[in-house]
C-alpha atoms as a PDB file:
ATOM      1  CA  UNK A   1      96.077  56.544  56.422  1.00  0.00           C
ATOM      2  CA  UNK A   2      98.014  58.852  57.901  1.00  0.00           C
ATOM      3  CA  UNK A   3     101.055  60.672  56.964  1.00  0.00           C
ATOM      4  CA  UNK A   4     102.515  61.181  60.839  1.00  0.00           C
ATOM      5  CA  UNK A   5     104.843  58.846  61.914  1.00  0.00           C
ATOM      6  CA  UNK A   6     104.774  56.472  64.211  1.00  0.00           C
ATOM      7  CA  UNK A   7     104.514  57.105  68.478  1.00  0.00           C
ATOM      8  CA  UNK A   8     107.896  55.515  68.706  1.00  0.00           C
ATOM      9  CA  UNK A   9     109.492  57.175  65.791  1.00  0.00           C
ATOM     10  CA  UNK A  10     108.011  60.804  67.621  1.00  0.00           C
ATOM     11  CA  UNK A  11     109.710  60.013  70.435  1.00  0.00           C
ATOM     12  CA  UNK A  12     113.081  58.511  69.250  1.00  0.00           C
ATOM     13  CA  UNK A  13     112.953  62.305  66.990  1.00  0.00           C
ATOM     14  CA  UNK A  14     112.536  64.798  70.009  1.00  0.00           C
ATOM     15  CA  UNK A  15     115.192  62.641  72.334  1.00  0.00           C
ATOM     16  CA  UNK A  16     117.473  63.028  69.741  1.00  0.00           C
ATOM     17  CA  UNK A  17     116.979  66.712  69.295  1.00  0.00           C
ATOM     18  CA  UNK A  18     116.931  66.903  73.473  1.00  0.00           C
ATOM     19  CA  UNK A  19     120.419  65.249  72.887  1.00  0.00           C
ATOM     20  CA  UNK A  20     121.874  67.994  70.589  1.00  0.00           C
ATOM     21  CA  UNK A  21     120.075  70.962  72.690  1.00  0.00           C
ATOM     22  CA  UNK A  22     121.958  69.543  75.682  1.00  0.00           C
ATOM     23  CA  UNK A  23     125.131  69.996  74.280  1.00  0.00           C
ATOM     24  CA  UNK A  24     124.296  73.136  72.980  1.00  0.00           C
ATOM     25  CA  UNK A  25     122.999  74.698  76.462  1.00  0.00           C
ATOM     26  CA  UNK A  26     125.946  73.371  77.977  1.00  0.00           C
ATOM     27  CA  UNK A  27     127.905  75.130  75.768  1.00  0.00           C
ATOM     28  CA  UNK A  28     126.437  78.156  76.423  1.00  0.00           C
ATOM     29  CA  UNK A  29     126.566  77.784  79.851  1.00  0.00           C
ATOM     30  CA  UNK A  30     130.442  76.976  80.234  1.00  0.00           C
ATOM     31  CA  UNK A  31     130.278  80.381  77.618  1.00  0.00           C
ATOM     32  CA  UNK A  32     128.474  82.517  79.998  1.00  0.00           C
ATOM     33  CA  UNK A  33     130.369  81.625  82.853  1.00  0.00           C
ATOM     34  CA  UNK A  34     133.513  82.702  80.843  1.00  0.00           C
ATOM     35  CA  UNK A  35     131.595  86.007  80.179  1.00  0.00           C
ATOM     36  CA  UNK A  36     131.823  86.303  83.983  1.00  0.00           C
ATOM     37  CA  UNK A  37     135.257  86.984  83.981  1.00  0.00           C
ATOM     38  CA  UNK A  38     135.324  89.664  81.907  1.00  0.00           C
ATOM     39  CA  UNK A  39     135.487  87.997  78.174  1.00  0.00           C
ATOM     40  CA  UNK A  40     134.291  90.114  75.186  1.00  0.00           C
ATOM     41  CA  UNK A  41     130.106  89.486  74.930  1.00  0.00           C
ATOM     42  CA  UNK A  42     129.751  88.662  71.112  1.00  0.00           C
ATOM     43  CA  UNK A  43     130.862  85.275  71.227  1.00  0.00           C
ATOM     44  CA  UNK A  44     127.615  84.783  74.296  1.00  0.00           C
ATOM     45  CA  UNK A  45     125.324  86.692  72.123  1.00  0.00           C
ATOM     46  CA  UNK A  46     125.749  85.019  68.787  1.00  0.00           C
ATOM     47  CA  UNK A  47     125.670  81.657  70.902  1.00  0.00           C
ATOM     48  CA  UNK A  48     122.471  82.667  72.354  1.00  0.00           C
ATOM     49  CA  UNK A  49     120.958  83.580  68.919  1.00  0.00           C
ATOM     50  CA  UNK A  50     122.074  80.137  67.433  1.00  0.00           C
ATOM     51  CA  UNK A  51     120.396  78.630  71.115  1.00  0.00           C
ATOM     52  CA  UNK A  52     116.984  80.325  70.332  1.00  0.00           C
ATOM     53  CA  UNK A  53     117.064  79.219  66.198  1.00  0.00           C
ATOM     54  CA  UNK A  54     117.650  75.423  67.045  1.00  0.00           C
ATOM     55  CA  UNK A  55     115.431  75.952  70.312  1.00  0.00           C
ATOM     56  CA  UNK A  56     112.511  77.462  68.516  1.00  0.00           C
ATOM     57  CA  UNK A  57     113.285  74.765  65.156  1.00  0.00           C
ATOM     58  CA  UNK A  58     112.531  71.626  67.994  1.00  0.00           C
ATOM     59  CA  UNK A  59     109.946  73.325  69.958  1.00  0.00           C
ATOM     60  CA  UNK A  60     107.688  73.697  65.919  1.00  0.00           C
ATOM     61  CA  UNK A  61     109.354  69.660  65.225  1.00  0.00           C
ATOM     62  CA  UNK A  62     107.722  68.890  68.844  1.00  0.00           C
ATOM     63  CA  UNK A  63     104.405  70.313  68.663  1.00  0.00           C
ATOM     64  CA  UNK A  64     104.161  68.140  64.864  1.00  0.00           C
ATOM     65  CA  UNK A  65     105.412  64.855  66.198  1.00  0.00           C
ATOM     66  CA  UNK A  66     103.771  64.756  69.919  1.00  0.00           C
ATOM     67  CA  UNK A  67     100.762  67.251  70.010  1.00  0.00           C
ATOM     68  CA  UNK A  68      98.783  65.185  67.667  1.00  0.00           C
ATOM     69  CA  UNK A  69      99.432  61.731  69.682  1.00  0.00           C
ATOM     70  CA  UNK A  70      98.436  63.365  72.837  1.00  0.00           C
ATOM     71  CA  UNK A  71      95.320  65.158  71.355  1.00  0.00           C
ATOM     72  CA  UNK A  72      93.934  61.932  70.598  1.00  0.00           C
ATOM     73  CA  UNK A  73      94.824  60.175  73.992  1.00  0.00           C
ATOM     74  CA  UNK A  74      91.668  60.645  76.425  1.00  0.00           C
ATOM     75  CA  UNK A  75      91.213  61.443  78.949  1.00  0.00           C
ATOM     76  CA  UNK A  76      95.022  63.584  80.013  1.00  0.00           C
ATOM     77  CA  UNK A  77      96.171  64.244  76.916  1.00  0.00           C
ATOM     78  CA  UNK A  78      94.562  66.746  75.859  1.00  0.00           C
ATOM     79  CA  UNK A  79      95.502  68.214  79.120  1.00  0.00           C
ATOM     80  CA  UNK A  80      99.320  67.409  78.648  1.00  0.00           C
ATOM     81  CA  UNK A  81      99.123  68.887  75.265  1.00  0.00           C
ATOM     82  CA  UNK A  82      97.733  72.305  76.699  1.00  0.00           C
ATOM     83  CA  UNK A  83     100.353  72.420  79.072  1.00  0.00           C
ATOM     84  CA  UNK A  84     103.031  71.433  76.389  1.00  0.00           C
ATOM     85  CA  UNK A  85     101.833  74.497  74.089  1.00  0.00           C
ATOM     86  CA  UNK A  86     102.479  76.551  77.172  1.00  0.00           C
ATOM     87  CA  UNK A  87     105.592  75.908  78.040  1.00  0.00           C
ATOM     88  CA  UNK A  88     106.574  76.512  74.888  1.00  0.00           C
ATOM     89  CA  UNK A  89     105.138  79.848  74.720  1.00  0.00           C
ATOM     90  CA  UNK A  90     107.202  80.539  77.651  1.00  0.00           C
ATOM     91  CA  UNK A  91     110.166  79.418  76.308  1.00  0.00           C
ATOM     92  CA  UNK A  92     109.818  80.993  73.284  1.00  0.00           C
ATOM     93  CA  UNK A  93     108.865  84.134  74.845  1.00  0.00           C
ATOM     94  CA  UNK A  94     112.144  83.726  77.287  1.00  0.00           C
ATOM     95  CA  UNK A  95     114.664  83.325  74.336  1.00  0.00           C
ATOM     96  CA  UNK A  96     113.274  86.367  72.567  1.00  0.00           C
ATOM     97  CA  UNK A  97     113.798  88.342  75.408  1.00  0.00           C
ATOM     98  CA  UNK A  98     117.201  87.379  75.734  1.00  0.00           C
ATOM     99  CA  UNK A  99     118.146  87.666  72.308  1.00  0.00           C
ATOM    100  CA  UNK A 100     116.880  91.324  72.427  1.00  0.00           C
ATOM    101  CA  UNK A 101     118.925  92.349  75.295  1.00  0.00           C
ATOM    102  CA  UNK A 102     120.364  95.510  74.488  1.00  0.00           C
ATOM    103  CA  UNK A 103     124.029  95.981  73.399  1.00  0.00           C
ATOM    104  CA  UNK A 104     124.205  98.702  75.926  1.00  0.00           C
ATOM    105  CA  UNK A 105     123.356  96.418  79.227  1.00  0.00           C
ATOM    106  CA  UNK A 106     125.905  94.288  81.029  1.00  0.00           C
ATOM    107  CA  UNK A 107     127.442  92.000  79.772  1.00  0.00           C
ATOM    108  CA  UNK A 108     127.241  90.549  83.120  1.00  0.00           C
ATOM    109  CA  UNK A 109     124.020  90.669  83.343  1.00  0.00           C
ATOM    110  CA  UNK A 110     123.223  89.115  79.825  1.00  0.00           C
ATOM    111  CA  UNK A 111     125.914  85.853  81.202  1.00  0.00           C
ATOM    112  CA  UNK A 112     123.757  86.024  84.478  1.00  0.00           C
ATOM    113  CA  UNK A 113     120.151  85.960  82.417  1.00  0.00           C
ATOM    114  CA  UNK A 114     121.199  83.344  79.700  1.00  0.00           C
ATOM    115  CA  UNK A 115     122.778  81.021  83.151  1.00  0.00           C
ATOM    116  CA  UNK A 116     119.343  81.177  84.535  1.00  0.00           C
ATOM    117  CA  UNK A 117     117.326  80.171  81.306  1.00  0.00           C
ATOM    118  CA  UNK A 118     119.772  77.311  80.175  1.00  0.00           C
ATOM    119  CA  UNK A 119     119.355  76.045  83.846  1.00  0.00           C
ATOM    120  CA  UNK A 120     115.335  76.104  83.632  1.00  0.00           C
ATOM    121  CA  UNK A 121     115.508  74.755  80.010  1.00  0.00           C
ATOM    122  CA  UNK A 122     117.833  71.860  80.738  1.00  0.00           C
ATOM    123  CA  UNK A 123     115.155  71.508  83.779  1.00  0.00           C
ATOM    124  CA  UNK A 124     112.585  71.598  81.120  1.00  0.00           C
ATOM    125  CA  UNK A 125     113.692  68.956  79.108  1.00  0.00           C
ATOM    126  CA  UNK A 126     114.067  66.660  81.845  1.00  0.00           C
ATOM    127  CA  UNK A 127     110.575  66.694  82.964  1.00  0.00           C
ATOM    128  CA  UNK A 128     109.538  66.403  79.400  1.00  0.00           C
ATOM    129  CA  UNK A 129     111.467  63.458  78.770  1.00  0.00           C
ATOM    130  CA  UNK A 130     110.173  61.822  82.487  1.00  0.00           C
ATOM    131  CA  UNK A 131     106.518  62.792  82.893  1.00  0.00           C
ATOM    132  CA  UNK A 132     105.533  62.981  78.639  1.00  0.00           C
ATOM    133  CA  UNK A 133     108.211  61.278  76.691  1.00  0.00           C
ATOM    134  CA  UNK A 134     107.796  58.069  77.701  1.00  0.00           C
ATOM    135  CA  UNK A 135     106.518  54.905  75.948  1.00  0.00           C
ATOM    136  CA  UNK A 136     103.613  54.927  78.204  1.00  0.00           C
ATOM    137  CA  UNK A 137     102.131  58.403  76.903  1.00  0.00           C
ATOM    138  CA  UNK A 138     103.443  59.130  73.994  1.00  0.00           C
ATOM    139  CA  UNK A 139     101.906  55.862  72.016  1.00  0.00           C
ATOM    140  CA  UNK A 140     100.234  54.340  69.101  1.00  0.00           C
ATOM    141  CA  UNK A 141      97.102  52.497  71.073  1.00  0.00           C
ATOM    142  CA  UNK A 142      94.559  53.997  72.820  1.00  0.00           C
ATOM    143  CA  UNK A 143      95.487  51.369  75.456  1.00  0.00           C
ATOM    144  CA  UNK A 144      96.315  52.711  79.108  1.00  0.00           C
ATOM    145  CA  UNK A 145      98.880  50.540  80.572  1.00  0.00           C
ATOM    146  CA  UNK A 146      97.806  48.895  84.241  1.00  0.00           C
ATOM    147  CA  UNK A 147      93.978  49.428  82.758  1.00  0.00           C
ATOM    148  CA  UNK A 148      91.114  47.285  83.948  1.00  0.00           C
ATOM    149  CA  UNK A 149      87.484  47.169  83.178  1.00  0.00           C
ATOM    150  CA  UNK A 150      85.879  49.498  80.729  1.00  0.00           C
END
């Protein structure tokens, strides 16, 4: 017996984090579209860092609730998993960078940056949520649904 929990508990845990990292990105967006207009940058920066802690807290949850189920669903999800661990390299890689950005550099520029990665990330999400969130992959069986023959 297993510890993990169940397919549908995985799934009901990530959606809920996707939930609160909505809000969150959105909040940084409407925040770096103030810093646009000439607001100090501290209040982006130290959103940004909070962003990448709670971003890089649900990417570790993910890869324990969903990389398991999909390792053990042949024959594509070993395949999805791969895919999963790198795009969360990426992300993880994109919110370092940001959260390094120099105190010297534009302000601007930093708004501009952060806009671009909450867009992608909200983008992220989405397709996570359609193409490998969904009852149909992310499940208990070893049953494909629509399946015929052996």
């Amino acid at each position: 017996m297993t510890d993990r929990p169940s397919a549908e508990t995985a799934r009901r845990l990530v959606l809920e984090q996707h939930l609160g990292l909505r809000r969150l990105l959105m909040m940084g967006l409407a925040q770096a579209s103030e810093e646009h207009q000439e607001l100090p940058h501290e209040p982006l920066r130290a959103l940004v860092g909070e962003i990448q802690s709670v971003f890089v807290r649900h990417l570790t949850d993910e890869e324990g609730l969903i990389l398991p189920i999909l390792e053990n669903d042949l024959p594509l999800g070993p395949q999805r998993a791969e895919a999963l661990r790198e795009e969360h390299a990426r992300q993880r890689g994109e919110l370092e960078a940001l959260c390094a950005w120099p105190e010297d550099r534009s302000d601007r520029e930093l708004a501009t940056r952060f806009g671009r990665l909450a867009a992608a990330l909200l983008e992220d999400i989405t397709h996570e949520e359609r193409e490998v969130l969904t009852p149909d992959v992310i499940r208990d069986d070893g049953i494909a649904i629509d399946q015929s023959g052996g």
